[in-house]
PDB file of N, CA and C in Angstrom:
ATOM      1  N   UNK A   1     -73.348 -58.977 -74.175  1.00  0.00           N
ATOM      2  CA  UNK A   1     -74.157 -60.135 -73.867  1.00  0.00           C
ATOM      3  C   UNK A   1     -73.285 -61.384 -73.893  1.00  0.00           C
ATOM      4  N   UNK A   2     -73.696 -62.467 -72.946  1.00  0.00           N
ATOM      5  CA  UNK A   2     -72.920 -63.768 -73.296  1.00  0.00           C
ATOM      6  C   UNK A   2     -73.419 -64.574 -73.906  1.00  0.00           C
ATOM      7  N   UNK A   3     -72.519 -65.505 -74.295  1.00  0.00           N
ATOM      8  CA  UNK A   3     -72.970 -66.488 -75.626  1.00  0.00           C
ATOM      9  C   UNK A   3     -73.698 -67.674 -74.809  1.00  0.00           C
ATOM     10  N   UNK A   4     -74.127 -68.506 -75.230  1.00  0.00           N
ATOM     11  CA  UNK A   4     -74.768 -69.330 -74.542  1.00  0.00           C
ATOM     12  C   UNK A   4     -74.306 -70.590 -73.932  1.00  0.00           C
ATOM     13  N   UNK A   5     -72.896 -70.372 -74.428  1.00  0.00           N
ATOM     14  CA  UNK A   5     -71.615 -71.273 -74.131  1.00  0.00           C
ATOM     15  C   UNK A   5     -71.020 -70.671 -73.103  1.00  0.00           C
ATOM     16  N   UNK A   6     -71.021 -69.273 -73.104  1.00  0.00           N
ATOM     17  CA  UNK A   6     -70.528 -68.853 -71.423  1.00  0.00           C
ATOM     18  C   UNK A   6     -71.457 -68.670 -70.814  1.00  0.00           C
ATOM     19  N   UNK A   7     -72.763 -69.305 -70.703  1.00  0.00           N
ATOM     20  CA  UNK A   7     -73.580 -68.352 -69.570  1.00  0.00           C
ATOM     21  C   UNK A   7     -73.549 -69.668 -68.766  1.00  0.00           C
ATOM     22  N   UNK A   8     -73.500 -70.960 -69.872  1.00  0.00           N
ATOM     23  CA  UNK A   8     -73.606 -72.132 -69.042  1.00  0.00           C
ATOM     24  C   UNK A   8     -72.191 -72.698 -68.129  1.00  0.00           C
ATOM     25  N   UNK A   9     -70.909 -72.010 -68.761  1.00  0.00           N
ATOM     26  CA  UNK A   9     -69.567 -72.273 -68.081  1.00  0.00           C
ATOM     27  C   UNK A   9     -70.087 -71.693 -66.531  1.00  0.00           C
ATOM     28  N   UNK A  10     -70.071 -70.230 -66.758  1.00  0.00           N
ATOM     29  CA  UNK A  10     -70.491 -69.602 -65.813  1.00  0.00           C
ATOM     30  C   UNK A  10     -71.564 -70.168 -64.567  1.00  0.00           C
ATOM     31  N   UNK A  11     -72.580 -71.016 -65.105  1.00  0.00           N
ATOM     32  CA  UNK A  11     -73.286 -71.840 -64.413  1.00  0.00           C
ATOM     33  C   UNK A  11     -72.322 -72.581 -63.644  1.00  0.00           C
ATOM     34  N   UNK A  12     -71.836 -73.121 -64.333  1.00  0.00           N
ATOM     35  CA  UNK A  12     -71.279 -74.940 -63.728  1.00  0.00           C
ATOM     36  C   UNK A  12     -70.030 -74.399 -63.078  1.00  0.00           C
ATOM     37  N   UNK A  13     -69.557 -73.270 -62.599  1.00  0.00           N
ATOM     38  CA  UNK A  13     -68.407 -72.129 -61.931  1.00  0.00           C
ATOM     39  C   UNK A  13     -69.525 -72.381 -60.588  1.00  0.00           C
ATOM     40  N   UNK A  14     -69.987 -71.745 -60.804  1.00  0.00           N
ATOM     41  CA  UNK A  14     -70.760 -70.808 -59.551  1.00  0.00           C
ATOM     42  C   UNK A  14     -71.559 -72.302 -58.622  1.00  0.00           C
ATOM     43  N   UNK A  15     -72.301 -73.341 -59.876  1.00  0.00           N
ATOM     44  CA  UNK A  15     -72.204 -74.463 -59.205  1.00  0.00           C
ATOM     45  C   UNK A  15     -71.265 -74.758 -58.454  1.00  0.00           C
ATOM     46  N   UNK A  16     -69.974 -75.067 -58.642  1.00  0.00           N
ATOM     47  CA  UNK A  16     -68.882 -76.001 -57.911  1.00  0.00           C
ATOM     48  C   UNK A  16     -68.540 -74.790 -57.179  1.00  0.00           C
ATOM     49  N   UNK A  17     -68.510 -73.213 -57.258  1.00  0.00           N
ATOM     50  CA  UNK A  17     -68.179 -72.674 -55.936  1.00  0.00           C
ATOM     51  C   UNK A  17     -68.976 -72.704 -54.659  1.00  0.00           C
ATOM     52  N   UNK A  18     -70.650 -72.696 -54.994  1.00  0.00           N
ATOM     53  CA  UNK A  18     -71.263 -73.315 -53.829  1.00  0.00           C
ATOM     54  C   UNK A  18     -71.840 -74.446 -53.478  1.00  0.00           C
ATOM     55  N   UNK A  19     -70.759 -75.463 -54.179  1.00  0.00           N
ATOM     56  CA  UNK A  19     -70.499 -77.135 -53.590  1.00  0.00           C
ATOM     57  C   UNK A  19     -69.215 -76.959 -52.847  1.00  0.00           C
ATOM     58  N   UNK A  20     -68.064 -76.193 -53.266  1.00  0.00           N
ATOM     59  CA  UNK A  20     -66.882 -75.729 -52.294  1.00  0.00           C
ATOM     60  C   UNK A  20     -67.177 -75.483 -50.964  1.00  0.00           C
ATOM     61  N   UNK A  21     -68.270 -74.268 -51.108  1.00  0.00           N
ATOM     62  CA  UNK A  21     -68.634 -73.255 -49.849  1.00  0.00           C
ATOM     63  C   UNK A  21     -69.121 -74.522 -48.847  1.00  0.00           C
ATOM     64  N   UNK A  22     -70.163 -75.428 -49.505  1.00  0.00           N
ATOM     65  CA  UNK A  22     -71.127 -76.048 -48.570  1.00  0.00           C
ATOM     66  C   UNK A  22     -69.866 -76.695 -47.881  1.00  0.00           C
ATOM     67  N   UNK A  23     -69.071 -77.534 -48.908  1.00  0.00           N
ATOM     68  CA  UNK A  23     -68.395 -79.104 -48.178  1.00  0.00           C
ATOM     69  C   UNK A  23     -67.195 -77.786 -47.152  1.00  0.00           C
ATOM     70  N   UNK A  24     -66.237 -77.098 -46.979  1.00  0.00           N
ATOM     71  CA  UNK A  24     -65.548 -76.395 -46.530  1.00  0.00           C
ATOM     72  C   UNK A  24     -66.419 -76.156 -45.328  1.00  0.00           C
ATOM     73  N   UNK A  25     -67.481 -75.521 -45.186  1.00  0.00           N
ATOM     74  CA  UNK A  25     -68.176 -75.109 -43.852  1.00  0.00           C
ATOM     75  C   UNK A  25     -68.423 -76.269 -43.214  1.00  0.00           C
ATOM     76  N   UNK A  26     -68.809 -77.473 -43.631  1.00  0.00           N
ATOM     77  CA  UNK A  26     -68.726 -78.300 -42.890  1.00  0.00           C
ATOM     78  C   UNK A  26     -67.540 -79.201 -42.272  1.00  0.00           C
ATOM     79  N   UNK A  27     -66.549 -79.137 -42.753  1.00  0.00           N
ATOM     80  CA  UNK A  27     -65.270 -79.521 -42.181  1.00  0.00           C
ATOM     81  C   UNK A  27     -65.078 -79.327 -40.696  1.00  0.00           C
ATOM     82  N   UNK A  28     -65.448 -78.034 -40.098  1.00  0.00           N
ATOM     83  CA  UNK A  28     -65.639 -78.468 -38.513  1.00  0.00           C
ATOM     84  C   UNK A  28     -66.678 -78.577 -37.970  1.00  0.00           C
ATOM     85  N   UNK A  29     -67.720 -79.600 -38.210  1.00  0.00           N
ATOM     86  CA  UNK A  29     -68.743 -79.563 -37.693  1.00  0.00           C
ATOM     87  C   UNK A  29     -68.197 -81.603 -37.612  1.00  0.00           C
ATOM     88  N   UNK A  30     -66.945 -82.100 -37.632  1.00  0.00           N
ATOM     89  CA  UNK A  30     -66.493 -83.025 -37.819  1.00  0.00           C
ATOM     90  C   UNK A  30     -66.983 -83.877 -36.426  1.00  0.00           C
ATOM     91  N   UNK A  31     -67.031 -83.124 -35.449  1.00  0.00           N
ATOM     92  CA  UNK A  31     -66.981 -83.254 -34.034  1.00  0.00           C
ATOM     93  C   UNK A  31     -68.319 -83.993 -33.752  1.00  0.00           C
ATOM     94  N   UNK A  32     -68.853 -84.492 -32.414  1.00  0.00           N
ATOM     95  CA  UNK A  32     -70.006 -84.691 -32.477  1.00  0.00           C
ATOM     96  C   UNK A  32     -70.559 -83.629 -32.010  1.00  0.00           C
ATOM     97  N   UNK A  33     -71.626 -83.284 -31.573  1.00  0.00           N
ATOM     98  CA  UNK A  33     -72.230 -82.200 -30.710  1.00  0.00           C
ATOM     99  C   UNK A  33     -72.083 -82.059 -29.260  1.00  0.00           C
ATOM    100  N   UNK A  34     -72.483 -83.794 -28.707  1.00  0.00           N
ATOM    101  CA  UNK A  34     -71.887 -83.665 -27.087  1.00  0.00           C
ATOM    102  C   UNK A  34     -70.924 -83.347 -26.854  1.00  0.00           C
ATOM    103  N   UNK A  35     -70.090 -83.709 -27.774  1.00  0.00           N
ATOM    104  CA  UNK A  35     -68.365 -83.158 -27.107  1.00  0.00           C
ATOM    105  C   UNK A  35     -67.862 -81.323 -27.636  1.00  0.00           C
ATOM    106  N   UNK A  36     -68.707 -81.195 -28.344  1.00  0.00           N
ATOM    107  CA  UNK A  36     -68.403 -79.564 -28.819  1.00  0.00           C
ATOM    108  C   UNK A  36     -69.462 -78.828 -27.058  1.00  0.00           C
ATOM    109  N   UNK A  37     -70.546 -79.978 -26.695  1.00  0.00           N
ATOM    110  CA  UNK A  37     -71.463 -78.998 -25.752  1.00  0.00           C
ATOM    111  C   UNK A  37     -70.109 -79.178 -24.505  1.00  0.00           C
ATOM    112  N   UNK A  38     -70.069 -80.431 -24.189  1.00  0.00           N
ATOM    113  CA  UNK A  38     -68.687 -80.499 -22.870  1.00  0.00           C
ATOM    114  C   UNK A  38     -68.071 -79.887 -22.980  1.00  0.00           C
ATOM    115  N   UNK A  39     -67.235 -79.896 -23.890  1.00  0.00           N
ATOM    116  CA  UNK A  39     -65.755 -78.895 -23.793  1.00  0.00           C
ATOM    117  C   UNK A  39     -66.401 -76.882 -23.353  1.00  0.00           C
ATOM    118  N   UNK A  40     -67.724 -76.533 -24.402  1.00  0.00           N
ATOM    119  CA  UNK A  40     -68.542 -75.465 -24.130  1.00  0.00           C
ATOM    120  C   UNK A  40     -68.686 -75.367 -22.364  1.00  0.00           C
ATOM    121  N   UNK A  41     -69.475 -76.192 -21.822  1.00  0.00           N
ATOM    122  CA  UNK A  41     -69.650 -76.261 -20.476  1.00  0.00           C
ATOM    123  C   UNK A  41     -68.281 -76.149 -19.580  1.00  0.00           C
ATOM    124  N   UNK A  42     -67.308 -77.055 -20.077  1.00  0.00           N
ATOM    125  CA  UNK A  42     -66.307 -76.614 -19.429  1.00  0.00           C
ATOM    126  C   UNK A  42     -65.617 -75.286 -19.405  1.00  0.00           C
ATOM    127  N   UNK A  43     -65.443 -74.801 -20.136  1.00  0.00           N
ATOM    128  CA  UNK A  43     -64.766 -73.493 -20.013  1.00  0.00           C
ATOM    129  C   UNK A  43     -65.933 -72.722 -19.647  1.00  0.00           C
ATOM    130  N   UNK A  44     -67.149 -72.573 -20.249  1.00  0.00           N
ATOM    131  CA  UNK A  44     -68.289 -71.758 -19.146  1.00  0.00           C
ATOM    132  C   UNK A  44     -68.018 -71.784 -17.768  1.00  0.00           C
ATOM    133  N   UNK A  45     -68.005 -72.979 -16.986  1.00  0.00           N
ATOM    134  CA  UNK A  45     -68.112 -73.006 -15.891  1.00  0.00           C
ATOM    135  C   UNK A  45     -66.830 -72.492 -15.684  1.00  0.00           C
ATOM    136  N   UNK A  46     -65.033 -72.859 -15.885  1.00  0.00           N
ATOM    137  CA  UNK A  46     -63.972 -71.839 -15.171  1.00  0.00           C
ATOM    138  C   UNK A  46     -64.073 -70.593 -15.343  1.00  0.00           C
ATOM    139  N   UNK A  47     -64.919 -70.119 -16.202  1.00  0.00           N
ATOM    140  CA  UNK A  47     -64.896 -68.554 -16.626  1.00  0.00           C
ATOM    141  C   UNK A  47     -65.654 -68.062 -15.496  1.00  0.00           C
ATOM    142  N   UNK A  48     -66.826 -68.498 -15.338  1.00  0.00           N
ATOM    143  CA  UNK A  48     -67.812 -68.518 -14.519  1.00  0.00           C
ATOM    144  C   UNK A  48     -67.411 -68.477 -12.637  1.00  0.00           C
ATOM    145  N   UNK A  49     -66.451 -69.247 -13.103  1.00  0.00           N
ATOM    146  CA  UNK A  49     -66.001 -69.508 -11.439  1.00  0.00           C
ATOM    147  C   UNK A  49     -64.562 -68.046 -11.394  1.00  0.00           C
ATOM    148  N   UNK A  50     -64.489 -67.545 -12.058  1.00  0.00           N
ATOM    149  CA  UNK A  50     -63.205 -66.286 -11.920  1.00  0.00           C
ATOM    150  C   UNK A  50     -63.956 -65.475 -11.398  1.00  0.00           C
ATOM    151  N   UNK A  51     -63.137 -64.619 -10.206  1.00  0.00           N
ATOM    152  CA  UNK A  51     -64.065 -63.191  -9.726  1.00  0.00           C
ATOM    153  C   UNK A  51     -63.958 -62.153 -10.780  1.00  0.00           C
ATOM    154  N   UNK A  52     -64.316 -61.394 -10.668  1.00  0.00           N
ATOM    155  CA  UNK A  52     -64.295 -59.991 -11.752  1.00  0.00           C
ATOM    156  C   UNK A  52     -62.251 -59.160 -11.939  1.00  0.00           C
ATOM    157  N   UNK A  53     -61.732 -59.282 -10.840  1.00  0.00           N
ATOM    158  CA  UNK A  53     -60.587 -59.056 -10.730  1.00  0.00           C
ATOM    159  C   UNK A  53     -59.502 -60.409 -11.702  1.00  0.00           C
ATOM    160  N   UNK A  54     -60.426 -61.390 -11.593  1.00  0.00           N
ATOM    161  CA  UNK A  54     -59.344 -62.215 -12.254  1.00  0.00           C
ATOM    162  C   UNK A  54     -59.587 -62.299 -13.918  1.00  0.00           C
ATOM    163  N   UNK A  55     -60.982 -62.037 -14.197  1.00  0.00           N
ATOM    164  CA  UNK A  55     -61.519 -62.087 -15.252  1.00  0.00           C
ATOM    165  C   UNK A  55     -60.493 -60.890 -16.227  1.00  0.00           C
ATOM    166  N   UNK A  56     -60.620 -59.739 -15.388  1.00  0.00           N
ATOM    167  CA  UNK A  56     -59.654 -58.472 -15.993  1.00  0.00           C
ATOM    168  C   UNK A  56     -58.442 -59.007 -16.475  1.00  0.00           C
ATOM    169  N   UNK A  57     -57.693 -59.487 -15.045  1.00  0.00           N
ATOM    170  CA  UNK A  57     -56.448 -59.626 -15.087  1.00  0.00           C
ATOM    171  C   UNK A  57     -56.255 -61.316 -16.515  1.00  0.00           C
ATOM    172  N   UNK A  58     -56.954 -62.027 -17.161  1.00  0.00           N
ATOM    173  CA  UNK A  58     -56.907 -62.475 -18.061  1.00  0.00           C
ATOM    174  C   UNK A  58     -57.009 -61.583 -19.096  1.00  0.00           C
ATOM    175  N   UNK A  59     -57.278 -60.778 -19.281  1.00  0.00           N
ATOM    176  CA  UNK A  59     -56.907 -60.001 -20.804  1.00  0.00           C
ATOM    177  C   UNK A  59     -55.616 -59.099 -20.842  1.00  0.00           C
ATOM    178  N   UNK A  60     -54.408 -59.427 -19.523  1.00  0.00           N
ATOM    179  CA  UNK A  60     -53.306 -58.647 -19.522  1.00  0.00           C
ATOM    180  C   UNK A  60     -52.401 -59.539 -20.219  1.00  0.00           C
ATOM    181  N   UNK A  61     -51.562 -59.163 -20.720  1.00  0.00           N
ATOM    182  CA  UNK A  61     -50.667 -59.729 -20.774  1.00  0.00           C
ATOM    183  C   UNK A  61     -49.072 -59.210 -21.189  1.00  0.00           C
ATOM    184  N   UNK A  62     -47.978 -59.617 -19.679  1.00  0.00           N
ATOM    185  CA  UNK A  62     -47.256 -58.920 -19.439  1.00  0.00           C
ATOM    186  C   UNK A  62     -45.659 -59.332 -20.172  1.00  0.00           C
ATOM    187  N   UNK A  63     -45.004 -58.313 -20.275  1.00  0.00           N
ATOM    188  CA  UNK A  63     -43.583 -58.381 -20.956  1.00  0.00           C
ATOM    189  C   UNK A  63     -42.578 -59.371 -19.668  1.00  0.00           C
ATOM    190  N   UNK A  64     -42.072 -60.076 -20.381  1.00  0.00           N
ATOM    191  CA  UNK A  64     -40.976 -60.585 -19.587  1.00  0.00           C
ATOM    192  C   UNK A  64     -39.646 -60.922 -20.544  1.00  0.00           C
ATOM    193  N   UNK A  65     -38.867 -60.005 -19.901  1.00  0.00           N
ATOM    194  CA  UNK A  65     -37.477 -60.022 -19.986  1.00  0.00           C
ATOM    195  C   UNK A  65     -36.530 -61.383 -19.886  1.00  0.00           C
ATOM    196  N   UNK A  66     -35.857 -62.165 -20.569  1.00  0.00           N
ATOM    197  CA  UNK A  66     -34.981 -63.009 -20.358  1.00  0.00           C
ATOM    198  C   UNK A  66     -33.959 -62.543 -19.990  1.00  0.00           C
ATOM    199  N   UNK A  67     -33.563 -61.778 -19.852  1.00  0.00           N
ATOM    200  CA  UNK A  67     -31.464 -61.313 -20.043  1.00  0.00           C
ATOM    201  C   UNK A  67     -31.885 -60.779 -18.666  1.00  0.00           C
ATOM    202  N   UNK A  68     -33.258 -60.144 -17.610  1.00  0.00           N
ATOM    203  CA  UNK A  68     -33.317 -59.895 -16.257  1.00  0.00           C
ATOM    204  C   UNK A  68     -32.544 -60.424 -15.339  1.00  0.00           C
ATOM    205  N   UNK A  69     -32.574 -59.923 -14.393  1.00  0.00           N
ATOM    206  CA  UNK A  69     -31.696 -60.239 -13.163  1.00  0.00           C
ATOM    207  C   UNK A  69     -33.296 -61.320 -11.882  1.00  0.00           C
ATOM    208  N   UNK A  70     -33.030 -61.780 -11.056  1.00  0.00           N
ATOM    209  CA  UNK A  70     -33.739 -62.801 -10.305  1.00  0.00           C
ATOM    210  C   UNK A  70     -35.138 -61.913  -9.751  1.00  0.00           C
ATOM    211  N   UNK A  71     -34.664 -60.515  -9.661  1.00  0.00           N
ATOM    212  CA  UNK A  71     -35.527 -59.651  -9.030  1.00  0.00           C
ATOM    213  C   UNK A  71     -37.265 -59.749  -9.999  1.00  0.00           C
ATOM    214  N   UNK A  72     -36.641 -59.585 -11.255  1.00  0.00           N
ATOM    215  CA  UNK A  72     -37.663 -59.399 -12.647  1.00  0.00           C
ATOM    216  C   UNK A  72     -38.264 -60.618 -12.532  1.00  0.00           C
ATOM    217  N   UNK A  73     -37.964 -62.068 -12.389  1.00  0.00           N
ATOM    218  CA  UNK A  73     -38.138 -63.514 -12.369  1.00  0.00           C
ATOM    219  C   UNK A  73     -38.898 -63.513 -11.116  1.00  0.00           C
ATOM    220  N   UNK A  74     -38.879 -62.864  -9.973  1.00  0.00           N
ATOM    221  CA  UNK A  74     -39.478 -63.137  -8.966  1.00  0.00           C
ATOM    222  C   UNK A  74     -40.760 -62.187  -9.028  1.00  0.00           C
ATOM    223  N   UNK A  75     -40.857 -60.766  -9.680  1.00  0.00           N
ATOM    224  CA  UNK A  75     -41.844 -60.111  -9.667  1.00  0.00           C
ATOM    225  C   UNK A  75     -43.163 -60.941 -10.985  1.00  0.00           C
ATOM    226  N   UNK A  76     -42.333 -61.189 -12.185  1.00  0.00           N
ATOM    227  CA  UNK A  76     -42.932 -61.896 -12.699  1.00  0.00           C
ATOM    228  C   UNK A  76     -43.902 -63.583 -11.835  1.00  0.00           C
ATOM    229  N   UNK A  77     -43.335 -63.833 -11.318  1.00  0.00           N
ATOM    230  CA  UNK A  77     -43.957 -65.206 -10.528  1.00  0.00           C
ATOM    231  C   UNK A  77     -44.868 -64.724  -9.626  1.00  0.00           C
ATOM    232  N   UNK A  78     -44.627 -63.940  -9.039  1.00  0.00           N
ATOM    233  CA  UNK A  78     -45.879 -62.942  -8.362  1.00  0.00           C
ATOM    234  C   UNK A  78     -47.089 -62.797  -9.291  1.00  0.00           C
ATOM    235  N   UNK A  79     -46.862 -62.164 -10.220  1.00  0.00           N
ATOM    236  CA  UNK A  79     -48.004 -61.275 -11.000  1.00  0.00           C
ATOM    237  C   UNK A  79     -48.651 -63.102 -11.358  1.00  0.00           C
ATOM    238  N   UNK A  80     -47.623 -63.910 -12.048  1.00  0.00           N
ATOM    239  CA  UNK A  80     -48.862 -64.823 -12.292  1.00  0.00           C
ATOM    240  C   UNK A  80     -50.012 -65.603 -11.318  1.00  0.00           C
ATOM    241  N   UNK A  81     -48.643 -66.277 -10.070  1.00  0.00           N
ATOM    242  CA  UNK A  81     -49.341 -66.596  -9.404  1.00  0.00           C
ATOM    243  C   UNK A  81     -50.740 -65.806  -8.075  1.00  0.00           C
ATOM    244  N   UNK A  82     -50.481 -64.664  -8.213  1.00  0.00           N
ATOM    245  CA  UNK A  82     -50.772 -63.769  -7.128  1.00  0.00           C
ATOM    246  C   UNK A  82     -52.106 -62.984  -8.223  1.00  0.00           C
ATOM    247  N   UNK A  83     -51.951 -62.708  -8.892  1.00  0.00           N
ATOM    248  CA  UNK A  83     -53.021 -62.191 -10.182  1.00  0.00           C
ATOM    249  C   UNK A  83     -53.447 -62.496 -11.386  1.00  0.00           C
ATOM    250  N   UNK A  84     -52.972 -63.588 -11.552  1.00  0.00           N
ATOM    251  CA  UNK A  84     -53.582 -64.347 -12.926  1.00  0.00           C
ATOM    252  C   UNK A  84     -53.607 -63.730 -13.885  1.00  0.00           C
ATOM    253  N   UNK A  85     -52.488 -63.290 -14.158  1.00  0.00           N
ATOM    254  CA  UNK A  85     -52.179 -62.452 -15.545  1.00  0.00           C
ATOM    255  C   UNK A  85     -52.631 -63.656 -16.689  1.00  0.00           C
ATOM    256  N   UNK A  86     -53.261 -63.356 -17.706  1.00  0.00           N
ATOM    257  CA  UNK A  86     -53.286 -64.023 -18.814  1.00  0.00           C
ATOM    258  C   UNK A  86     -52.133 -64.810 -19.580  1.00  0.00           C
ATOM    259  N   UNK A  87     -51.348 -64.033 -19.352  1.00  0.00           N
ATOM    260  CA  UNK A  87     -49.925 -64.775 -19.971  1.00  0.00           C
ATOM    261  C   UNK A  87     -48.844 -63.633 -19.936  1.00  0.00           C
ATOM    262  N   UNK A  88     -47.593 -64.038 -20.740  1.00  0.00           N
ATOM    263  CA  UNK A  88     -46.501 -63.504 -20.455  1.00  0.00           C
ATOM    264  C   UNK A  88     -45.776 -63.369 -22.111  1.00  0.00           C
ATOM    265  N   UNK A  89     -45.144 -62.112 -22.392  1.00  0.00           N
ATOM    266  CA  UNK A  89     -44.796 -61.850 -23.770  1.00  0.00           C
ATOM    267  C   UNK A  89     -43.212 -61.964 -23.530  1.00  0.00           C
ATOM    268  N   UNK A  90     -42.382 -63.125 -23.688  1.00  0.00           N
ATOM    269  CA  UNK A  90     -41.014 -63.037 -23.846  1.00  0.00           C
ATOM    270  C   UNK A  90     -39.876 -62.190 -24.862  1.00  0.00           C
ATOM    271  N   UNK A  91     -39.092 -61.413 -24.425  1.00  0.00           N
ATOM    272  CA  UNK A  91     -38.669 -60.422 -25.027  1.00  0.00           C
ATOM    273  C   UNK A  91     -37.060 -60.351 -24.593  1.00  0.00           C
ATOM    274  N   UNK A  92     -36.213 -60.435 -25.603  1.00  0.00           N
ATOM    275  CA  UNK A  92     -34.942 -60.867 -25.745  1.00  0.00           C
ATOM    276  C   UNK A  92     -34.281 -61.567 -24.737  1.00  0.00           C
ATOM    277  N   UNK A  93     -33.112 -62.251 -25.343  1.00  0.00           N
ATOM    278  CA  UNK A  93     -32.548 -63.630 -25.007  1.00  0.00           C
ATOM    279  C   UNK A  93     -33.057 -64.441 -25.694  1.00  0.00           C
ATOM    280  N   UNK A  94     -32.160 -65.688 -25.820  1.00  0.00           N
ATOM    281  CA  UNK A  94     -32.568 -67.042 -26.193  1.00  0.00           C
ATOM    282  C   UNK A  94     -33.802 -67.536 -25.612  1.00  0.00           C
ATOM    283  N   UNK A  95     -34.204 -68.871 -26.680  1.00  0.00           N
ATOM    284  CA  UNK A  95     -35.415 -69.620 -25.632  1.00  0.00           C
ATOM    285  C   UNK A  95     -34.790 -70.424 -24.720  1.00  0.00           C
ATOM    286  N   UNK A  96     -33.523 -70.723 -24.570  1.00  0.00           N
ATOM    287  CA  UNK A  96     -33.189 -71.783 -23.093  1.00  0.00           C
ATOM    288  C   UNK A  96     -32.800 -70.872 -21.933  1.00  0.00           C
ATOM    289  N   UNK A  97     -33.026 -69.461 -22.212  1.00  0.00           N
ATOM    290  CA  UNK A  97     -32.609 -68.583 -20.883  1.00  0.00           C
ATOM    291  C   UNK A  97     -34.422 -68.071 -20.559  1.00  0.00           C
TER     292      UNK A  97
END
């Protein structure tokens, strides 16, 4: 059993952990609402405007080689511009090559 000196520590714990919880969840609600709904609407609508082929081709995302030869650099520029690959995973070499 606890003493009556810890049941009340224990209180004033569990108090300040859900005064933590509350003030923490609200930290991003910092925003106003119109601008959390705009920015919402905006990306609705480009998502919205992708055909089904491009929609796919956003969840790829392809390896690209730095140390390649022009051939790899040119197939890569294809796939983005030509299919809207989601992005591109860089894989050895430096970042200025």
């Amino acid at each position: 059993m606890l003493s009556s000196l810890q049941r009340t520590i224990m209180r004033y714990i569990f108090f300040l952990v859900c005064v933590c919880c509350f003030f923490f969840s609200e930290i991003g609600v910092a925003q106003p609402i119109s601008s959390k709904i705009k920015k919402s609407n905006w990306v609705d609508s480009v998502f919205y405007s992708l055909s089904a082929e491009e929609k796919i081709a956003q969840l790829l995302m392809v390896a690209a080689y730095s140390n390649r030869d022009a051939a790899h650099k040119e197939e890569l520029r294809e796939l983005v511009q030509d299919c809207k690959v989601g992005g591109l995973i860089v894989f050895q070499g430096g970042p200025v090559r």
